[in-house]
PDB file of N, CA and C in Angstrom:
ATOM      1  N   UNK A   1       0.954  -6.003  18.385  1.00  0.00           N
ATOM      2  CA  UNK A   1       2.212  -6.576  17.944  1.00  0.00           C
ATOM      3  C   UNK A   1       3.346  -5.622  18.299  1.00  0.00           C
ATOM      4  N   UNK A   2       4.641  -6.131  18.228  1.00  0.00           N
ATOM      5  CA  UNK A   2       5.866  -5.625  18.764  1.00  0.00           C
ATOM      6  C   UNK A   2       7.034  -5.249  17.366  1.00  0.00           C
ATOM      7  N   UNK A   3       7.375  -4.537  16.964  1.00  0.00           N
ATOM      8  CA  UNK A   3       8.227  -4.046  15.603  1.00  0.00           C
ATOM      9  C   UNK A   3       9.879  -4.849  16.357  1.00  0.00           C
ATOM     10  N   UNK A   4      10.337  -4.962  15.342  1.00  0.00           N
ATOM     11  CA  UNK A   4      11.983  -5.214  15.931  1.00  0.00           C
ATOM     12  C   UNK A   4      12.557  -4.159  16.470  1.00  0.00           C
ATOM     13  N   UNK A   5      12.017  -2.905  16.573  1.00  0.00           N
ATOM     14  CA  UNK A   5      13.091  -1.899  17.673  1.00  0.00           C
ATOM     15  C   UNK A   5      12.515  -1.796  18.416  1.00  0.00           C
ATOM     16  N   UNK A   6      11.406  -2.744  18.652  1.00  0.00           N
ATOM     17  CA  UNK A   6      10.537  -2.853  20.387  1.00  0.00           C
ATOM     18  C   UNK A   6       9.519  -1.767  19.956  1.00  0.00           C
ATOM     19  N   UNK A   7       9.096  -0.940  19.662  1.00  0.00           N
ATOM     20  CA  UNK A   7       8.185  -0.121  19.284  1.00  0.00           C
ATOM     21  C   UNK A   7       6.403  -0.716  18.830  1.00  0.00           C
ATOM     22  N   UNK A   8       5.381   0.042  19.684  1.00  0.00           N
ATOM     23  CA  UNK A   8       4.020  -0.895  19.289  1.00  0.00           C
ATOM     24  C   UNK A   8       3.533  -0.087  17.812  1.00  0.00           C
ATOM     25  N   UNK A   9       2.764  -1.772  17.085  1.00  0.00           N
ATOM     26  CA  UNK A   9       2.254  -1.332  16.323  1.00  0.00           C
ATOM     27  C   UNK A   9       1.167  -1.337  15.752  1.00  0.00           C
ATOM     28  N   UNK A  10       0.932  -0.435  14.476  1.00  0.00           N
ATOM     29  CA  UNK A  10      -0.684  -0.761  14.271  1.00  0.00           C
ATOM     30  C   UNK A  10      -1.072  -0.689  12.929  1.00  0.00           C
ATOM     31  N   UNK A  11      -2.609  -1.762  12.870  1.00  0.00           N
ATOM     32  CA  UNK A  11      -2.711  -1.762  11.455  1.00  0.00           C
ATOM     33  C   UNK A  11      -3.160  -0.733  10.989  1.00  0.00           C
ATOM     34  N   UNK A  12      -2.905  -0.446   9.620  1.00  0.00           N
ATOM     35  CA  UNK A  12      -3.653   0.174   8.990  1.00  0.00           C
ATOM     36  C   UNK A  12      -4.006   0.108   6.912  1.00  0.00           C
ATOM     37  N   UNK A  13      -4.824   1.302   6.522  1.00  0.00           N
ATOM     38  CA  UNK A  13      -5.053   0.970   5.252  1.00  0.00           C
ATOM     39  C   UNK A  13      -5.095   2.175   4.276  1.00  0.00           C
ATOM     40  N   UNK A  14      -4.873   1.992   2.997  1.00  0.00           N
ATOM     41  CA  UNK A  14      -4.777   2.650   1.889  1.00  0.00           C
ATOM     42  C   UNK A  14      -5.654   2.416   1.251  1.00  0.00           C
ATOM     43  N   UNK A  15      -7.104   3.077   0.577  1.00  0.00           N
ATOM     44  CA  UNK A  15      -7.819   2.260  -0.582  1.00  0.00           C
ATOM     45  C   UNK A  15      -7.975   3.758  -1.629  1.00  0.00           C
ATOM     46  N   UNK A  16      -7.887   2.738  -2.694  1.00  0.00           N
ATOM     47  CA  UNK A  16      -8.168   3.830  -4.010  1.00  0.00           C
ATOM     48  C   UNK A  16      -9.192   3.175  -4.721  1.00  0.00           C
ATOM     49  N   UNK A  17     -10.398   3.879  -4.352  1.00  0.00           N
ATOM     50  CA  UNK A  17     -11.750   3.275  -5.070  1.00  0.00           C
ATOM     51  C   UNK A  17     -11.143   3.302  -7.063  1.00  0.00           C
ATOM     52  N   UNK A  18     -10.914   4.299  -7.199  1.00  0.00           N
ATOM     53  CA  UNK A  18     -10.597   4.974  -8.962  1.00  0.00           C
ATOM     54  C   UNK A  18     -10.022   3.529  -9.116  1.00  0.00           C
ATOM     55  N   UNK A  19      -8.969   2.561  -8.402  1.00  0.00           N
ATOM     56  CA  UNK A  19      -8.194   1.898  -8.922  1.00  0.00           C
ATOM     57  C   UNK A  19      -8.521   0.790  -8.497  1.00  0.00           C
ATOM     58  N   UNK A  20      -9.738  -0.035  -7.740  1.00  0.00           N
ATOM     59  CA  UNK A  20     -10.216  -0.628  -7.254  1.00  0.00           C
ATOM     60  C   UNK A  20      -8.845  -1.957  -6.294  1.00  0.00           C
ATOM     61  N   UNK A  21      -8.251  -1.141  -5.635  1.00  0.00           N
ATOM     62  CA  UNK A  21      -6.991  -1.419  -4.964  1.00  0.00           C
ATOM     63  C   UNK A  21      -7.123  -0.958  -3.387  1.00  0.00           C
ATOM     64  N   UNK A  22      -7.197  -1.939  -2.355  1.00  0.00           N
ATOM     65  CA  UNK A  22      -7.081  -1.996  -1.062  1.00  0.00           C
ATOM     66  C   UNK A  22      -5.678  -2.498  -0.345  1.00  0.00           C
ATOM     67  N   UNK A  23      -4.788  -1.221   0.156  1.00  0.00           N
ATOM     68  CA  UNK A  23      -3.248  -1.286   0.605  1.00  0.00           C
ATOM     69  C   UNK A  23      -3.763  -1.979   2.197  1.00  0.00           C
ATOM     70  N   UNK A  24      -3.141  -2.916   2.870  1.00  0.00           N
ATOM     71  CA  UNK A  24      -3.050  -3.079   4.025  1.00  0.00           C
ATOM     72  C   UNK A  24      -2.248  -3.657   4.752  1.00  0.00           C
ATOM     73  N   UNK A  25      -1.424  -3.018   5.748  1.00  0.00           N
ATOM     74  CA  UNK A  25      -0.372  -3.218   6.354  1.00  0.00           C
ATOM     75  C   UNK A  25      -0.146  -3.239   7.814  1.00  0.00           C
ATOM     76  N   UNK A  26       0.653  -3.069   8.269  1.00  0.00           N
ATOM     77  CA  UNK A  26       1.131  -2.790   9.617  1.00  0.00           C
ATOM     78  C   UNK A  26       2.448  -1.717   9.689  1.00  0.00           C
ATOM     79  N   UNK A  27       2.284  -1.018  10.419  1.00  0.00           N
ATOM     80  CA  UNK A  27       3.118   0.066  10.765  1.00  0.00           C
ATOM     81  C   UNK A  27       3.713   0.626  11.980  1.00  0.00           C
ATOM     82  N   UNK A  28       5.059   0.658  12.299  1.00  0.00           N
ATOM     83  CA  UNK A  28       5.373   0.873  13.844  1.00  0.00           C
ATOM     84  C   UNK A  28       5.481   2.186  14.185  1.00  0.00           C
ATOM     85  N   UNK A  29       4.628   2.607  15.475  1.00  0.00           N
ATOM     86  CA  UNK A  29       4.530   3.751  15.785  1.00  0.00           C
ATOM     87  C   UNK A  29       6.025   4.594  16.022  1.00  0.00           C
ATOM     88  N   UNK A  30       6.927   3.753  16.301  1.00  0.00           N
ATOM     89  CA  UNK A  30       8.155   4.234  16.736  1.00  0.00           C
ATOM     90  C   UNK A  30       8.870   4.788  15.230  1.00  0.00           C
ATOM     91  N   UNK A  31       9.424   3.949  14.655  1.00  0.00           N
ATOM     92  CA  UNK A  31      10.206   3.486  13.555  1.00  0.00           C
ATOM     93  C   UNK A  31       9.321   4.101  11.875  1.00  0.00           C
ATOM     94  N   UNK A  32       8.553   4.266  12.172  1.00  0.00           N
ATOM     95  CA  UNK A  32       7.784   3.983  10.963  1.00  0.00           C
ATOM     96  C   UNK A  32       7.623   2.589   9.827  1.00  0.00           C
ATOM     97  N   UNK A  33       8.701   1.829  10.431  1.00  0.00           N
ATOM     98  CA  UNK A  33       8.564   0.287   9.311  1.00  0.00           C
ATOM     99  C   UNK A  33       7.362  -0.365   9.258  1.00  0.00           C
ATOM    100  N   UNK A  34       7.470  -0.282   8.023  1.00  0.00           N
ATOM    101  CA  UNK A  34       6.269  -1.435   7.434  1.00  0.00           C
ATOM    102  C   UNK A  34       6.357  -2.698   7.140  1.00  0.00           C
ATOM    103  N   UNK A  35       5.009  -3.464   7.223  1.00  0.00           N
ATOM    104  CA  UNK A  35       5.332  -5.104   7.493  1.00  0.00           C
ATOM    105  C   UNK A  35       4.479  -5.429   6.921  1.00  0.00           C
ATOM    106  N   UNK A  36       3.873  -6.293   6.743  1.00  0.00           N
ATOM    107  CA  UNK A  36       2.581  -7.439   6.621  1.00  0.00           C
ATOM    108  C   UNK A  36       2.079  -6.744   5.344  1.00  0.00           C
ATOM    109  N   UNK A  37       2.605  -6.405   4.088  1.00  0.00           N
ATOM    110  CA  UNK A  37       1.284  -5.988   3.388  1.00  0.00           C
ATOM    111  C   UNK A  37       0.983  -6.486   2.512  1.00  0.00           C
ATOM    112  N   UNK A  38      -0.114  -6.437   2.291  1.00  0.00           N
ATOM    113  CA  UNK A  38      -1.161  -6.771   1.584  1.00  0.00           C
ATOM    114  C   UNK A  38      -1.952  -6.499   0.786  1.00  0.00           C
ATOM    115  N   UNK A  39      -2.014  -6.375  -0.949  1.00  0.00           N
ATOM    116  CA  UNK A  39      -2.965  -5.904  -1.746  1.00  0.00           C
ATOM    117  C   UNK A  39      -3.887  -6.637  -2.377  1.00  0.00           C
ATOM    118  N   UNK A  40      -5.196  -5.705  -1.929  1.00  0.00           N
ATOM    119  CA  UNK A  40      -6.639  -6.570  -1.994  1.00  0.00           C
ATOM    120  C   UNK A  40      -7.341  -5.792  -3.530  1.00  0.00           C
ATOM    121  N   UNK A  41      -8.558  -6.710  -3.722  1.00  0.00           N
ATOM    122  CA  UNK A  41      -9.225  -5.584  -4.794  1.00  0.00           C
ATOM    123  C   UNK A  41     -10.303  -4.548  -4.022  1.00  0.00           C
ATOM    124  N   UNK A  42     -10.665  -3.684  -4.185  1.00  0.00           N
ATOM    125  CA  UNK A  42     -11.393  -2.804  -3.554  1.00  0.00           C
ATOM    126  C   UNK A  42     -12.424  -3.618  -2.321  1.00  0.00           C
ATOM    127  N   UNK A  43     -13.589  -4.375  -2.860  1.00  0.00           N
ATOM    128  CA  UNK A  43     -13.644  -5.237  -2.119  1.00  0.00           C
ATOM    129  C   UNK A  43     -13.487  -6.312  -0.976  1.00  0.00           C
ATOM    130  N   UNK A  44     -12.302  -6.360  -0.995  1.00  0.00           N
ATOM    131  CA  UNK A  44     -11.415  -7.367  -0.123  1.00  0.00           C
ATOM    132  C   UNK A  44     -11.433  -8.805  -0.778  1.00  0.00           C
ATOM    133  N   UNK A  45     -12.583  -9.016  -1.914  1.00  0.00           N
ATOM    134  CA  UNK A  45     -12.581 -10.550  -2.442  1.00  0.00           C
ATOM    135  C   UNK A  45     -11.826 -11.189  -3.107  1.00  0.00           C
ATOM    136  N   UNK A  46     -10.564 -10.432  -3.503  1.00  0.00           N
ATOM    137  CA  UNK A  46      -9.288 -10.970  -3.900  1.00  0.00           C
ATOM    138  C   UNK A  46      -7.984 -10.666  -3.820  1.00  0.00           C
ATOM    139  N   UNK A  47      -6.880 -11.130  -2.938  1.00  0.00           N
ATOM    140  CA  UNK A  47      -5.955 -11.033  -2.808  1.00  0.00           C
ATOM    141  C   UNK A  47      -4.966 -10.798  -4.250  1.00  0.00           C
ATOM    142  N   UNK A  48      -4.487  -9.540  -4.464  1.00  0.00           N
ATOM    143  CA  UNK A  48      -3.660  -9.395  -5.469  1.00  0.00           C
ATOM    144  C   UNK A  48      -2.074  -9.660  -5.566  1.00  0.00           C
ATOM    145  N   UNK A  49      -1.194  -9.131  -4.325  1.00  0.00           N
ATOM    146  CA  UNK A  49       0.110  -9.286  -4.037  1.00  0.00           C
ATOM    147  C   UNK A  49       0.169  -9.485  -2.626  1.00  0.00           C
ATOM    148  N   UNK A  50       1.625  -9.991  -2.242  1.00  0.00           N
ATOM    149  CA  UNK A  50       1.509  -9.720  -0.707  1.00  0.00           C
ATOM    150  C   UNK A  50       2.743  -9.323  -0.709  1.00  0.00           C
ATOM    151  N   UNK A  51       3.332  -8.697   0.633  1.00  0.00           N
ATOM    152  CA  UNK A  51       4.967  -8.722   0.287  1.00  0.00           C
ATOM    153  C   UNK A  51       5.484  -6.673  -0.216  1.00  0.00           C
ATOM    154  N   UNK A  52       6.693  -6.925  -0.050  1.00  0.00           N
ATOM    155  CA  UNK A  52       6.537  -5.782  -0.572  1.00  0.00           C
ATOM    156  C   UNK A  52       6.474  -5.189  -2.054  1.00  0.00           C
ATOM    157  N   UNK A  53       6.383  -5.942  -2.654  1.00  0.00           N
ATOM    158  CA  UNK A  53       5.865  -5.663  -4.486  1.00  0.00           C
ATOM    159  C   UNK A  53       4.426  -5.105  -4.456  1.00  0.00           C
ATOM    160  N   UNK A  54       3.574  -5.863  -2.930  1.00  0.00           N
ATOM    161  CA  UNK A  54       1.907  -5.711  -2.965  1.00  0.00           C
ATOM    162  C   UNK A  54       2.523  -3.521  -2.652  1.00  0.00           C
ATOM    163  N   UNK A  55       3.450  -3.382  -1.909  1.00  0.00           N
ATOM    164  CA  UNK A  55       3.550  -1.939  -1.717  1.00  0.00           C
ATOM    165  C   UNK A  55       3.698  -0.749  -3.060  1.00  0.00           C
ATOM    166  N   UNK A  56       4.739  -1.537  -3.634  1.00  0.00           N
ATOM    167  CA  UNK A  56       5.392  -1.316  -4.547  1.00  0.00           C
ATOM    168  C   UNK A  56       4.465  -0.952  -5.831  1.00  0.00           C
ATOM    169  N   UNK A  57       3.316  -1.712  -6.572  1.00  0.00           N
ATOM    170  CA  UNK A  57       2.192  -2.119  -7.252  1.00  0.00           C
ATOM    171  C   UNK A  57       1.500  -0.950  -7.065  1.00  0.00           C
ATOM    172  N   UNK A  58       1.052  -0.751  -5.148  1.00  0.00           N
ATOM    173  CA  UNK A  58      -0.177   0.338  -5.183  1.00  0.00           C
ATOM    174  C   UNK A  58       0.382   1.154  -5.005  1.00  0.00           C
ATOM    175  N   UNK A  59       1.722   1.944  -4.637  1.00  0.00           N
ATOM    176  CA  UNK A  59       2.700   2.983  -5.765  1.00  0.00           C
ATOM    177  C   UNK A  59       2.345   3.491  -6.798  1.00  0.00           C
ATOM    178  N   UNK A  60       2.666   2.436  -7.509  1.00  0.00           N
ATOM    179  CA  UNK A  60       2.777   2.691  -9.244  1.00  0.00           C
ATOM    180  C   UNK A  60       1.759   3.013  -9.310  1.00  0.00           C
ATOM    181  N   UNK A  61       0.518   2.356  -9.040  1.00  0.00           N
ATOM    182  CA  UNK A  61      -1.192   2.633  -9.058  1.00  0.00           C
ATOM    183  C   UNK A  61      -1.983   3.789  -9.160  1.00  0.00           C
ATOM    184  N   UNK A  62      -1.440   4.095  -7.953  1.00  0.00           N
ATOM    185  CA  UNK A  62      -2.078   5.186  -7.158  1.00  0.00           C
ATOM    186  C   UNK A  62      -1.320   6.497  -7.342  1.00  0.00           C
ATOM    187  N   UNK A  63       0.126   7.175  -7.953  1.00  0.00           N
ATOM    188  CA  UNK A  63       0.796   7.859  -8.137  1.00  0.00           C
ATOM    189  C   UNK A  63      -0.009   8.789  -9.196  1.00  0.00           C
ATOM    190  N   UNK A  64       0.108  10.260  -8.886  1.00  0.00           N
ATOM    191  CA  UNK A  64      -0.323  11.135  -9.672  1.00  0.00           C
ATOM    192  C   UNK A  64       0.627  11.418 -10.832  1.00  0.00           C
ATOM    193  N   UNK A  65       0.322  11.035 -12.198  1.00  0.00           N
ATOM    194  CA  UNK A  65       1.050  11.080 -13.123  1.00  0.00           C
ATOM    195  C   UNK A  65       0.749  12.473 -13.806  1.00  0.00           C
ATOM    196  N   UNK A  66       1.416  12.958 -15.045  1.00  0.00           N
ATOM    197  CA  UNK A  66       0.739  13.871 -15.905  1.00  0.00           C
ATOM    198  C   UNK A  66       0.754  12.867 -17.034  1.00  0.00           C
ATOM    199  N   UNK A  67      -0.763  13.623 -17.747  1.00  0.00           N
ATOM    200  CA  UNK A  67      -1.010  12.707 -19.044  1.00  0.00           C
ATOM    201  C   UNK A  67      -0.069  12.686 -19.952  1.00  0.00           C
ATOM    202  N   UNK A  68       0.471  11.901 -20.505  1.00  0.00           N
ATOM    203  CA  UNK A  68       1.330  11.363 -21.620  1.00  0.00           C
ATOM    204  C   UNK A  68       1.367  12.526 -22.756  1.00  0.00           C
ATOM    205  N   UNK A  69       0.105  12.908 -23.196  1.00  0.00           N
ATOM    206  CA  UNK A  69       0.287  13.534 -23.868  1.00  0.00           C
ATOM    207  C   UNK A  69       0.219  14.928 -23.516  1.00  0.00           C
ATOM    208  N   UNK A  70       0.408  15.360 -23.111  1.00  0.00           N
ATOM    209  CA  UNK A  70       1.137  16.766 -22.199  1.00  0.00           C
ATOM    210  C   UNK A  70       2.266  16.602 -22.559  1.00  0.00           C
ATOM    211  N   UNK A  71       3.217  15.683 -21.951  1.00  0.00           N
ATOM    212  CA  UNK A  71       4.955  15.767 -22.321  1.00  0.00           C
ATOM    213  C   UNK A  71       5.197  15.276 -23.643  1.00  0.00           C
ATOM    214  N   UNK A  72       4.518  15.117 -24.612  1.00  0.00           N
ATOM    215  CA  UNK A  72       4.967  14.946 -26.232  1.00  0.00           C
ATOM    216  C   UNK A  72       4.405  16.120 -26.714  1.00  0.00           C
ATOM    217  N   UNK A  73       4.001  17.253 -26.086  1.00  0.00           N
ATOM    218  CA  UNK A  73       3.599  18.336 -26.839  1.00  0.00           C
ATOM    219  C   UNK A  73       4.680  19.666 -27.120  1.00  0.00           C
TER     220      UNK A  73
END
């Protein structure tokens, strides 16, 4: 496939077994923009989001937090 600044591109994927969440997208080698994505369950047997919220979601997901209770101490 071809990105809008003419640049080739290619698929690729994110999975976080811990979160049973499969990221998959497309990405332009040039540009770095992302397109097509797609969040699956670990598996692939169910489509969770698509779009960029599906990006957005395995973000929030997958982000190294500190435990909650650490910062109320």
């Amino acid at each position: 496939m071809q990105c809008a600044c003419g640049g080739e591109t290619k698929d690729s994927m994110s999975i976080s077994k811990l979160h049973d969440l499969r990221w998959e997208f497309v990405i332009c080698k040039s540009c770095g923009r992302i397109d097509m994505d797609i969040l699956f369950n670990y598996s692939r047997t169910k489509i969770i989001l698509k779009g960029y919220q599906a990006r957005l979601f395995y973000r929030e997901q997958t982000i190294n937090r500190k435990n909650s209770n650490e910062d109320e101490e």
